[in-house]
PDB file of N, CA and C in Angstrom:
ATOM      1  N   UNK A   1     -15.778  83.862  -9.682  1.00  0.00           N
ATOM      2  CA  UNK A   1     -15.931  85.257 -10.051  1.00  0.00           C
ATOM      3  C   UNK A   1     -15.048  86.095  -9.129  1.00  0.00           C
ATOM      4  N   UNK A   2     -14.303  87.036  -9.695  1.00  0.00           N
ATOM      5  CA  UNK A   2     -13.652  87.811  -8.739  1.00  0.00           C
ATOM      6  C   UNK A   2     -14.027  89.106  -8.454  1.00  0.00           C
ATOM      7  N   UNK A   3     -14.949  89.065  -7.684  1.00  0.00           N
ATOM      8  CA  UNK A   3     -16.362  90.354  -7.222  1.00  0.00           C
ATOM      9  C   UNK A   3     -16.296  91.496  -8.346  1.00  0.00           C
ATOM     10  N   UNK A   4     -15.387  91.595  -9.748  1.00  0.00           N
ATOM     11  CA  UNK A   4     -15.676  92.778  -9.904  1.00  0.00           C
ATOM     12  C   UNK A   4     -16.892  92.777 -11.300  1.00  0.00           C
ATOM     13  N   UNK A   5     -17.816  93.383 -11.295  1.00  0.00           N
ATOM     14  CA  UNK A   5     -18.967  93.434 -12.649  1.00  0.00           C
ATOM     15  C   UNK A   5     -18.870  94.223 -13.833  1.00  0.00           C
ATOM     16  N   UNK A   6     -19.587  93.890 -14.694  1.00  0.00           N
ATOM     17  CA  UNK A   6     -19.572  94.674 -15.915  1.00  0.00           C
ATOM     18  C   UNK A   6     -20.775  95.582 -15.497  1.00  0.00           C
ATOM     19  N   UNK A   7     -20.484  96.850 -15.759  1.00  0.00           N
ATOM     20  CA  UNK A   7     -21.358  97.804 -16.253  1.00  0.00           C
ATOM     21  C   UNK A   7     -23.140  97.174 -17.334  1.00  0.00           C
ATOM     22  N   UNK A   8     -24.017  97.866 -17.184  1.00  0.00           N
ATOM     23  CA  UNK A   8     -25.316  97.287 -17.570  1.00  0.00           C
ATOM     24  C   UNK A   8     -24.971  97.658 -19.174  1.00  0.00           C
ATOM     25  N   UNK A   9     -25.620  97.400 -20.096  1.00  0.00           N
ATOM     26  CA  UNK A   9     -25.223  97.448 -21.082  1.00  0.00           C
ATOM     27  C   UNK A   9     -27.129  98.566 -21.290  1.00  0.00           C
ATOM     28  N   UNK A  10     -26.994  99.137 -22.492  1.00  0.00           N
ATOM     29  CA  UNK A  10     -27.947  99.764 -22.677  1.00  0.00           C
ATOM     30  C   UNK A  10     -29.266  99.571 -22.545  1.00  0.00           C
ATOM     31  N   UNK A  11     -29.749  98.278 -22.738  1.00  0.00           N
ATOM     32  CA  UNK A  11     -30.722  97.840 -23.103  1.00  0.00           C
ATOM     33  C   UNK A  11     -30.676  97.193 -21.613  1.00  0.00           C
ATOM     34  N   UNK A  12     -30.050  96.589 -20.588  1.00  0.00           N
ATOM     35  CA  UNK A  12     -30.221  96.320 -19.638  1.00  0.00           C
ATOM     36  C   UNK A  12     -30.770  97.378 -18.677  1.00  0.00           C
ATOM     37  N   UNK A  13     -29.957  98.303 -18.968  1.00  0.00           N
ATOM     38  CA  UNK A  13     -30.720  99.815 -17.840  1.00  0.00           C
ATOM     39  C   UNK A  13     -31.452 100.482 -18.725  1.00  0.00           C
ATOM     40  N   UNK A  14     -32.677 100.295 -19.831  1.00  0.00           N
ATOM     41  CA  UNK A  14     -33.375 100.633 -20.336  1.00  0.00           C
ATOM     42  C   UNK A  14     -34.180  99.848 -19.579  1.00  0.00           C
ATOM     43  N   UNK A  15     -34.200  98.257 -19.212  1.00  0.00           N
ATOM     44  CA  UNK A  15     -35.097  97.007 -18.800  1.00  0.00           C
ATOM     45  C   UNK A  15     -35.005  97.250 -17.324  1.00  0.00           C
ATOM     46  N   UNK A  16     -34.175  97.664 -16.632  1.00  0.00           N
ATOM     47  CA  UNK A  16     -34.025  98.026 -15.458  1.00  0.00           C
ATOM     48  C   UNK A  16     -35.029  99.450 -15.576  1.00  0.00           C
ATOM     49  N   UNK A  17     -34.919 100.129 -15.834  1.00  0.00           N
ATOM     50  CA  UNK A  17     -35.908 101.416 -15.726  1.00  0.00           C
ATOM     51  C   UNK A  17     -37.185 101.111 -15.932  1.00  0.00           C
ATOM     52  N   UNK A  18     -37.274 100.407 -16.888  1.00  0.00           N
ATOM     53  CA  UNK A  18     -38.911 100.053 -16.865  1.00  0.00           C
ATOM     54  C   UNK A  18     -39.705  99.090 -16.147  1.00  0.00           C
ATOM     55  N   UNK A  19     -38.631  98.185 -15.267  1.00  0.00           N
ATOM     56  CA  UNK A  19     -39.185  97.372 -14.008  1.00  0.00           C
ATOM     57  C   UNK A  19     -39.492  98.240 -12.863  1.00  0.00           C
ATOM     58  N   UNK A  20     -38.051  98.985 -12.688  1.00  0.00           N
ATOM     59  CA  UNK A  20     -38.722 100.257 -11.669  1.00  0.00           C
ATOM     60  C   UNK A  20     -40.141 100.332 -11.552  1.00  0.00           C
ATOM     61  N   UNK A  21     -39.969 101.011 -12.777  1.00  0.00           N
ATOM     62  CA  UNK A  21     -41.292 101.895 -12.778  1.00  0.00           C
ATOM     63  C   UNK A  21     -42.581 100.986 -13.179  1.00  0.00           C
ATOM     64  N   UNK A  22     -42.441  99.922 -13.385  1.00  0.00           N
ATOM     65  CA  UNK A  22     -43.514  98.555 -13.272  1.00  0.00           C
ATOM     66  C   UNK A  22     -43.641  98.884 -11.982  1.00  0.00           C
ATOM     67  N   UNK A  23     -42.451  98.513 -11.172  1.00  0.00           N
ATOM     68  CA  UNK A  23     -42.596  97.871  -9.812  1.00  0.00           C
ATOM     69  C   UNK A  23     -43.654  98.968  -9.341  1.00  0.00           C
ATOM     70  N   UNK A  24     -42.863 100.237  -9.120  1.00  0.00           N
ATOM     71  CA  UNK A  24     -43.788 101.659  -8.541  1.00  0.00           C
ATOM     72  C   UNK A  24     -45.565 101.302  -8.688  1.00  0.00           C
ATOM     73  N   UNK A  25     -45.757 101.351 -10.372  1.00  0.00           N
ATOM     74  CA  UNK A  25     -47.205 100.974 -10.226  1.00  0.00           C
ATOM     75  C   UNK A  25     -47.815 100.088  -9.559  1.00  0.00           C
ATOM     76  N   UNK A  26     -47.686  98.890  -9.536  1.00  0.00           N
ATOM     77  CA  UNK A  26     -47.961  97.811  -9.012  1.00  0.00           C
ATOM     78  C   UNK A  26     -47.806  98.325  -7.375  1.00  0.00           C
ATOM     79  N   UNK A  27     -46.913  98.714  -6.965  1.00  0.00           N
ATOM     80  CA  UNK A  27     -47.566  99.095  -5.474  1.00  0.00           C
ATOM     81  C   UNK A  27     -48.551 100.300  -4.903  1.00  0.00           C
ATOM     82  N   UNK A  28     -48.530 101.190  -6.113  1.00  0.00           N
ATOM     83  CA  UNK A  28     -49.675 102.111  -6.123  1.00  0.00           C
ATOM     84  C   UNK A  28     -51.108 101.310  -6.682  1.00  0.00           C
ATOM     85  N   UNK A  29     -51.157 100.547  -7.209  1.00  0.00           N
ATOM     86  CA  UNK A  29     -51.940  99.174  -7.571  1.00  0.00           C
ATOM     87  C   UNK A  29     -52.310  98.453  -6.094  1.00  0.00           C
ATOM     88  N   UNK A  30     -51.666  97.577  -5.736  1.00  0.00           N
ATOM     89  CA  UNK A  30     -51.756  97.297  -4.374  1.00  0.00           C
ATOM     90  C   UNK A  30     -52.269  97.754  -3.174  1.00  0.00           C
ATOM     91  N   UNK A  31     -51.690  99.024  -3.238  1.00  0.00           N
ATOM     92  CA  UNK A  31     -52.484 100.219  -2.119  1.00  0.00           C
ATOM     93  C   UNK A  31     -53.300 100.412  -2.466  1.00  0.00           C
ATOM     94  N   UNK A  32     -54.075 100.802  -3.243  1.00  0.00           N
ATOM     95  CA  UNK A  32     -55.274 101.135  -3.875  1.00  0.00           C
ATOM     96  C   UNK A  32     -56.393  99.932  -3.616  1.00  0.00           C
ATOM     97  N   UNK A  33     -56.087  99.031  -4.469  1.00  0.00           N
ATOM     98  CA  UNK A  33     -56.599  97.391  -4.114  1.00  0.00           C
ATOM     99  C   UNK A  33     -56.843  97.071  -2.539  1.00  0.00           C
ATOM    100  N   UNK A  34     -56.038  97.366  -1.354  1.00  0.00           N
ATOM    101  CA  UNK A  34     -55.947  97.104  -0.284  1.00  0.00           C
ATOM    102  C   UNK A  34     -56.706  97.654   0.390  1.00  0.00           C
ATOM    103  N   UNK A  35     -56.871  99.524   0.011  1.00  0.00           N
ATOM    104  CA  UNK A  35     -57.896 100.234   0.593  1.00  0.00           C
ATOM    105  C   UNK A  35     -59.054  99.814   0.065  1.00  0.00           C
ATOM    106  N   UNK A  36     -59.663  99.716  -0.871  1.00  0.00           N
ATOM    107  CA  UNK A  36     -60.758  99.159  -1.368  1.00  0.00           C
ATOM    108  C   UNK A  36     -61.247  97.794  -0.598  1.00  0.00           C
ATOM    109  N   UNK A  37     -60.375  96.751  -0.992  1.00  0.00           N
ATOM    110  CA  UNK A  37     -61.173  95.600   0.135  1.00  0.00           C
ATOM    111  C   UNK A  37     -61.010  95.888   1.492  1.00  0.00           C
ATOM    112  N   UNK A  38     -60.080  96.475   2.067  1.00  0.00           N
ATOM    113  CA  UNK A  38     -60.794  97.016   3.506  1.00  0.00           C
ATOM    114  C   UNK A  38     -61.687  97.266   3.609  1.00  0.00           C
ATOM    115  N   UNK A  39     -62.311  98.301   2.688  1.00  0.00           N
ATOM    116  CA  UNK A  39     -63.303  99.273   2.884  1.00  0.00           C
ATOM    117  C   UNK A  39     -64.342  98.309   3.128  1.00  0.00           C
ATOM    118  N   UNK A  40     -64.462  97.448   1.823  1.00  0.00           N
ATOM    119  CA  UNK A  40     -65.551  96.528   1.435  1.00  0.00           C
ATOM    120  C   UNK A  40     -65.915  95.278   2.875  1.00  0.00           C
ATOM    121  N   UNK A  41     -64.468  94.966   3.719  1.00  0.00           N
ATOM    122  CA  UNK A  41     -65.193  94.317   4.578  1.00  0.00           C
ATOM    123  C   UNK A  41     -65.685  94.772   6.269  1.00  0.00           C
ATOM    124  N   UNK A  42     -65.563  95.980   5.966  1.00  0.00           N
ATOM    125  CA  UNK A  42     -65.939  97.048   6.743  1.00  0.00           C
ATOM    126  C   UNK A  42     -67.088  97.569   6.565  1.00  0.00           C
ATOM    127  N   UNK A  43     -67.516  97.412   5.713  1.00  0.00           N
ATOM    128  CA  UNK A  43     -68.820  97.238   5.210  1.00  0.00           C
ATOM    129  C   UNK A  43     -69.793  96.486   5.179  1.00  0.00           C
ATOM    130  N   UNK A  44     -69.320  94.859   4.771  1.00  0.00           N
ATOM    131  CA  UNK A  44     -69.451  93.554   5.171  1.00  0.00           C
ATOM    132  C   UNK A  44     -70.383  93.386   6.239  1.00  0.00           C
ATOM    133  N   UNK A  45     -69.139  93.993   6.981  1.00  0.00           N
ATOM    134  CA  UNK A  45     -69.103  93.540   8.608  1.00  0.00           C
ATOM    135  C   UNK A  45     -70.108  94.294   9.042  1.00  0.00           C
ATOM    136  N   UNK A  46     -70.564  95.629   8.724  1.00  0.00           N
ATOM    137  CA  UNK A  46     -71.401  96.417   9.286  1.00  0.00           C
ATOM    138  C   UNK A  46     -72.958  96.202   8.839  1.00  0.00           C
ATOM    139  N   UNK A  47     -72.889  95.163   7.799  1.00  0.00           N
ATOM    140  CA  UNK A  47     -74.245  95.164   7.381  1.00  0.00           C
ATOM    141  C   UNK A  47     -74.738  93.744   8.469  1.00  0.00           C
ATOM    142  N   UNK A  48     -73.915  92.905   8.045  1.00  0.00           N
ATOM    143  CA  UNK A  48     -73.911  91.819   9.252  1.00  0.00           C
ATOM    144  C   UNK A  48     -74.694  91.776  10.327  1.00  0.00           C
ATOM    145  N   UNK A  49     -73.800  93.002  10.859  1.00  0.00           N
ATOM    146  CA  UNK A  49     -74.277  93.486  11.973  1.00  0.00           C
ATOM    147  C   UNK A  49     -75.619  93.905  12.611  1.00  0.00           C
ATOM    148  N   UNK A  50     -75.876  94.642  11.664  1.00  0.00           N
ATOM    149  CA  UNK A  50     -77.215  95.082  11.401  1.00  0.00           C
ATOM    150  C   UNK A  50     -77.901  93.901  11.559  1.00  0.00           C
ATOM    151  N   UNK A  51     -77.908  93.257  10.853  1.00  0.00           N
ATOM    152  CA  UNK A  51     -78.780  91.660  10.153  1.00  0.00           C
ATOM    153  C   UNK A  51     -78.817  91.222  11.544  1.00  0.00           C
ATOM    154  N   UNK A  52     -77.795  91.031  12.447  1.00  0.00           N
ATOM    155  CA  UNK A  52     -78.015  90.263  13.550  1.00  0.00           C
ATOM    156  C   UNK A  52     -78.639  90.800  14.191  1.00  0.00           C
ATOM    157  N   UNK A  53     -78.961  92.238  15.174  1.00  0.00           N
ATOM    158  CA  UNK A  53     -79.528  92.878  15.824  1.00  0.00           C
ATOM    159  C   UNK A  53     -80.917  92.428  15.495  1.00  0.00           C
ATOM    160  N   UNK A  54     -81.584  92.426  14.241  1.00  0.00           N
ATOM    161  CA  UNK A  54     -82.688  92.559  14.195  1.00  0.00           C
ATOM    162  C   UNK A  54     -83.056  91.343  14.110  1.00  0.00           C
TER     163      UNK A  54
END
């Protein structure tokens, strides 16, 4: 190959735009997901806790 590329063709940067914006969700997905099971073993952990004391 001699480094130079073709331009995306329509339907390629139509498929490219909508991975973007896959991708975007999926890490607003993720974050979301991530804060949640934190939360949950922070919670976990605090009931645990409890349980042992007594």
């Amino acid at each position: 190959m001699d480094g130079t590329r073709d331009p995306l063709s329509r339907d390629e940067r139509a498929e490219l735009h909508w991975l973007r914006a896959e991708n975007a969700l999926l890490r607003v997905q993720l974050d979301i997901l991530t804060h949640i099971a934190t939360g949950y073993a922070h919670d976990v952990d605090a009931i645990l806790r409890l349980r042992t004391r007594g």
